[in-house]
N, C-alpha and C. Protein backbone atom coordinates (compact mmCIF):
# COMPACT_ATOMS: atom_id res chain seq x y z
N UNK A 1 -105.32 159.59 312.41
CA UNK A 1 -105.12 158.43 313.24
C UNK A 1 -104.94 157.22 312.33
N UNK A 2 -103.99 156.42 312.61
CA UNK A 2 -103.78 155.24 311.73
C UNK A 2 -103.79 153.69 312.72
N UNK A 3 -104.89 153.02 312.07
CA UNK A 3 -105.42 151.80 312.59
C UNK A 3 -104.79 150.57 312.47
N UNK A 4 -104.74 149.25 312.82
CA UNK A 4 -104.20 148.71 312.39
C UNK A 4 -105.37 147.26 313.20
N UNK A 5 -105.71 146.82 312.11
CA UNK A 5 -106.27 145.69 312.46
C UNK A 5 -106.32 144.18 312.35
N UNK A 6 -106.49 143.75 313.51
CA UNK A 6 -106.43 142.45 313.37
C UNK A 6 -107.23 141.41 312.12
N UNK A 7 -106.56 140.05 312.12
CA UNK A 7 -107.29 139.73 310.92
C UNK A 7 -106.67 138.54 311.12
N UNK A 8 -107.36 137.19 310.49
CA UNK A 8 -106.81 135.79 310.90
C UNK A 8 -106.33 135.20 308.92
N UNK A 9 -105.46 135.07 309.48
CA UNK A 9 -104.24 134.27 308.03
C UNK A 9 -104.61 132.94 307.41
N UNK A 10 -105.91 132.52 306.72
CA UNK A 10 -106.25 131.86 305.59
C UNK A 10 -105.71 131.19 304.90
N UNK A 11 -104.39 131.90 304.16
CA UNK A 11 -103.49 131.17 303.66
C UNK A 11 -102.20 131.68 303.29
N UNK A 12 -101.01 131.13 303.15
CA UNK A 12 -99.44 131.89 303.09
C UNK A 12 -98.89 131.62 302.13
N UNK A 13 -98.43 132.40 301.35
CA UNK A 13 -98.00 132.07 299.64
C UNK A 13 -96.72 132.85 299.88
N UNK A 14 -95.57 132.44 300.44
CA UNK A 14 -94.26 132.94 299.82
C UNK A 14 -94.07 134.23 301.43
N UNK A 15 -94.54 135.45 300.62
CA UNK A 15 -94.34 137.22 301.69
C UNK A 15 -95.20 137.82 301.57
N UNK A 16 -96.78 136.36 300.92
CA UNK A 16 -97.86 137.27 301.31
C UNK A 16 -98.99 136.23 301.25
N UNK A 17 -99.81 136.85 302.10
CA UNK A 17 -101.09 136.30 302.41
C UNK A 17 -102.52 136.44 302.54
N UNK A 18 -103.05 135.85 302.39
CA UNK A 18 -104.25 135.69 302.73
C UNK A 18 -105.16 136.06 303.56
N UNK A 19 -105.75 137.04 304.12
CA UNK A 19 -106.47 137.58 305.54
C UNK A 19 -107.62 137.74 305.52
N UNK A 20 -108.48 137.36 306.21
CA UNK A 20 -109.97 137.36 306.71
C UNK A 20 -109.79 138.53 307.83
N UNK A 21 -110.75 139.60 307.26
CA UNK A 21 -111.57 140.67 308.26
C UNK A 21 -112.56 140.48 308.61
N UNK A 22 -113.29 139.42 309.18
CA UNK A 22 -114.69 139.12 309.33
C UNK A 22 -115.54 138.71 308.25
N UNK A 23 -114.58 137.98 307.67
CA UNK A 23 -115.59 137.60 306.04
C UNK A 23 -114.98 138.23 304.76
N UNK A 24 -114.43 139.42 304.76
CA UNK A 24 -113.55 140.27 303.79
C UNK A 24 -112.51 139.67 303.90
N UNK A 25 -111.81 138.83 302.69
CA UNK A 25 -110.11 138.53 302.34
C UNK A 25 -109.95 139.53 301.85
N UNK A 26 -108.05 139.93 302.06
CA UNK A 26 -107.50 140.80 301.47
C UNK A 26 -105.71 139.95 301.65
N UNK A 27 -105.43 140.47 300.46
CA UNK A 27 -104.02 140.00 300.31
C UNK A 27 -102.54 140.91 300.97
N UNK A 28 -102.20 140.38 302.16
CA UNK A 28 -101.51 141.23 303.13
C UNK A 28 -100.17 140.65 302.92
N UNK A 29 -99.16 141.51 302.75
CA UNK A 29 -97.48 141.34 302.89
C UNK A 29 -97.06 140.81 304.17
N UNK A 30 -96.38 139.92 303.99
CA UNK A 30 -95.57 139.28 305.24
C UNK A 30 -93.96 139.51 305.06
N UNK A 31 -93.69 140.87 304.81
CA UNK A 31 -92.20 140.98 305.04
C UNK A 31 -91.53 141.48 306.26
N UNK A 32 -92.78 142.19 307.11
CA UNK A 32 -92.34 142.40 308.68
C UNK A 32 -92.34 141.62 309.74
N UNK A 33 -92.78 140.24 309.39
CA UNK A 33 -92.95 139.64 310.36
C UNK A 33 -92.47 138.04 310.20
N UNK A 34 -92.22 137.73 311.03
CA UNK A 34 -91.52 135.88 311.01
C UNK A 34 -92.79 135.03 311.23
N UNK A 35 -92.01 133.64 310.56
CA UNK A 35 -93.20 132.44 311.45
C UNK A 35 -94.82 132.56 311.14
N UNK A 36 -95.47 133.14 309.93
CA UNK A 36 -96.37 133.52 310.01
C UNK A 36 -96.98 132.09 309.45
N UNK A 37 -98.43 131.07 310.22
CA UNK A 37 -98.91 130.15 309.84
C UNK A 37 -101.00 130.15 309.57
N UNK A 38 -100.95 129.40 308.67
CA UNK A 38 -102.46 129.83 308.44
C UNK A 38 -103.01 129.65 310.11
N UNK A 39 -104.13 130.45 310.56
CA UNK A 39 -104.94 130.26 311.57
C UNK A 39 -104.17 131.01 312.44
N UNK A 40 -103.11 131.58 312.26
CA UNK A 40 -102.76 132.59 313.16
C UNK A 40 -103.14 134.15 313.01
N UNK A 41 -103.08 135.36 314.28
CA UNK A 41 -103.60 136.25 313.68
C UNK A 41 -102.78 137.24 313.35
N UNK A 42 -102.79 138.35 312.62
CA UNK A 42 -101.88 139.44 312.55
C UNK A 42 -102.46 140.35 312.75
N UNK A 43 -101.81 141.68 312.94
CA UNK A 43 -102.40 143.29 312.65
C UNK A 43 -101.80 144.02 311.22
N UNK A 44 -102.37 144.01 311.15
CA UNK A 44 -102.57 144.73 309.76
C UNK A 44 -102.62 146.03 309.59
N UNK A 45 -101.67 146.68 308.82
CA UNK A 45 -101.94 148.12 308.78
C UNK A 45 -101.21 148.73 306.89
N UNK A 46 -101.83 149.31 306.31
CA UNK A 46 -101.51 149.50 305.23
C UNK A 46 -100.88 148.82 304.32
N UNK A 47 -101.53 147.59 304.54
CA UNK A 47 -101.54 145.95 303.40
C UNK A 47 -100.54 145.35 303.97
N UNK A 48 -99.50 145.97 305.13
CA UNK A 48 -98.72 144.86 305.88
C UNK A 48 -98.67 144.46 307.17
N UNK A 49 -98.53 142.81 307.48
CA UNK A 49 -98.82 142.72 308.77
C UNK A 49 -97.61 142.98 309.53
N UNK A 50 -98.18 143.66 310.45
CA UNK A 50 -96.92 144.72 311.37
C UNK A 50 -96.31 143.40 312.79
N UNK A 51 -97.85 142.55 313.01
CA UNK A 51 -97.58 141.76 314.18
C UNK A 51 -97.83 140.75 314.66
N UNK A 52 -98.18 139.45 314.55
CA UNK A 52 -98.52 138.39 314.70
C UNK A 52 -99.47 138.42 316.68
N UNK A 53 -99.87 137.96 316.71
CA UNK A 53 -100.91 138.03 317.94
C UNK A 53 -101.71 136.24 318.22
N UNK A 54 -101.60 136.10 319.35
CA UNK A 54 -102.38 135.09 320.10
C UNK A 54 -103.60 135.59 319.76
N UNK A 55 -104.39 134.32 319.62
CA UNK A 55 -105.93 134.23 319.04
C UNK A 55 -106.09 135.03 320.25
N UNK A 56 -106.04 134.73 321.66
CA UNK A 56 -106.95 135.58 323.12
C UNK A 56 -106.49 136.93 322.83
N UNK A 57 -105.18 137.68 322.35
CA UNK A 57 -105.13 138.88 322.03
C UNK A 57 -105.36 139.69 321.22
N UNK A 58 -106.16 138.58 319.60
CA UNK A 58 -106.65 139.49 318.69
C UNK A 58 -108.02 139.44 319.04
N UNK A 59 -108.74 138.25 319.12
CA UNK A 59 -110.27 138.17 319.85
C UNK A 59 -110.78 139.47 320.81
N UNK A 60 -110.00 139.99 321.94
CA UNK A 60 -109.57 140.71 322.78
C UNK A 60 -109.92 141.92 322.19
N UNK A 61 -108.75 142.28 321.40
CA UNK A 61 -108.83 143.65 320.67
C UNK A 61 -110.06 143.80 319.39
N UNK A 62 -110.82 142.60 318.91
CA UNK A 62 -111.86 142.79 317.84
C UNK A 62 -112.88 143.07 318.58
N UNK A 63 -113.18 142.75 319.90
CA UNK A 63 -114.02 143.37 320.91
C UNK A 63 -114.30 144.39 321.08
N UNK A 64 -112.74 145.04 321.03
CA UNK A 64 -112.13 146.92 322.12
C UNK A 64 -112.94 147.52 320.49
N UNK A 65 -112.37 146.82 319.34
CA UNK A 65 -113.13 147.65 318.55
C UNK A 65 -114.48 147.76 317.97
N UNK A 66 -114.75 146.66 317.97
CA UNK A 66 -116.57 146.66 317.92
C UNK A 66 -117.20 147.77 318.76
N UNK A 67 -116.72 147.88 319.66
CA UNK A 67 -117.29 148.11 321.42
C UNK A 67 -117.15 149.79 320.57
N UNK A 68 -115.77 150.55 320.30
CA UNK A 68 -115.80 151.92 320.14
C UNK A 68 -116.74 152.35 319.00
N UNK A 69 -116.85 151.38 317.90
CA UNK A 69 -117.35 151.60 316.67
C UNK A 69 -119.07 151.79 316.81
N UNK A 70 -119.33 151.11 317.85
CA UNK A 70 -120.83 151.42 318.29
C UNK A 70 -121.09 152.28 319.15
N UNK A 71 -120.46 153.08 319.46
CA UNK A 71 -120.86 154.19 319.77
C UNK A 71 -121.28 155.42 319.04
């Protein structure tokens, strides 16, 4: 199964960036996606962000996954 998680954009250097996982930065490629601005969120999946997302739809989904992970 391959995940892809959300993560909020810190900072944008060029076709790559900056991402917060809850406190974890990691340096994510922005060649799939347009328009990408700090404080916005992406999904993330194997160091590239696949999708840009409304704060209510990544908030949303960091929920769906908290929620499975505690089980």
């Amino acid at each position: 199964m391959c995940l892809g998680i959300p993560g909020r954009v810190e900072e944008v250097k060029g076709d790559e960036a900056i991402v917060s996982f809850g406190g974890a930065r990691r340096s994510v490629r922005l060649d799939l996606v347009d328009n990408v601005s700090v404080g916005d969120y992406v999904i993330v999946h194997a160091g590239f962000a696949i999708q840009v997302l409304d704060q209510e739809a990544a908030l949303e989904m960091l929920e769906m996954l908290r929620e499975m992970f505690r089980e």
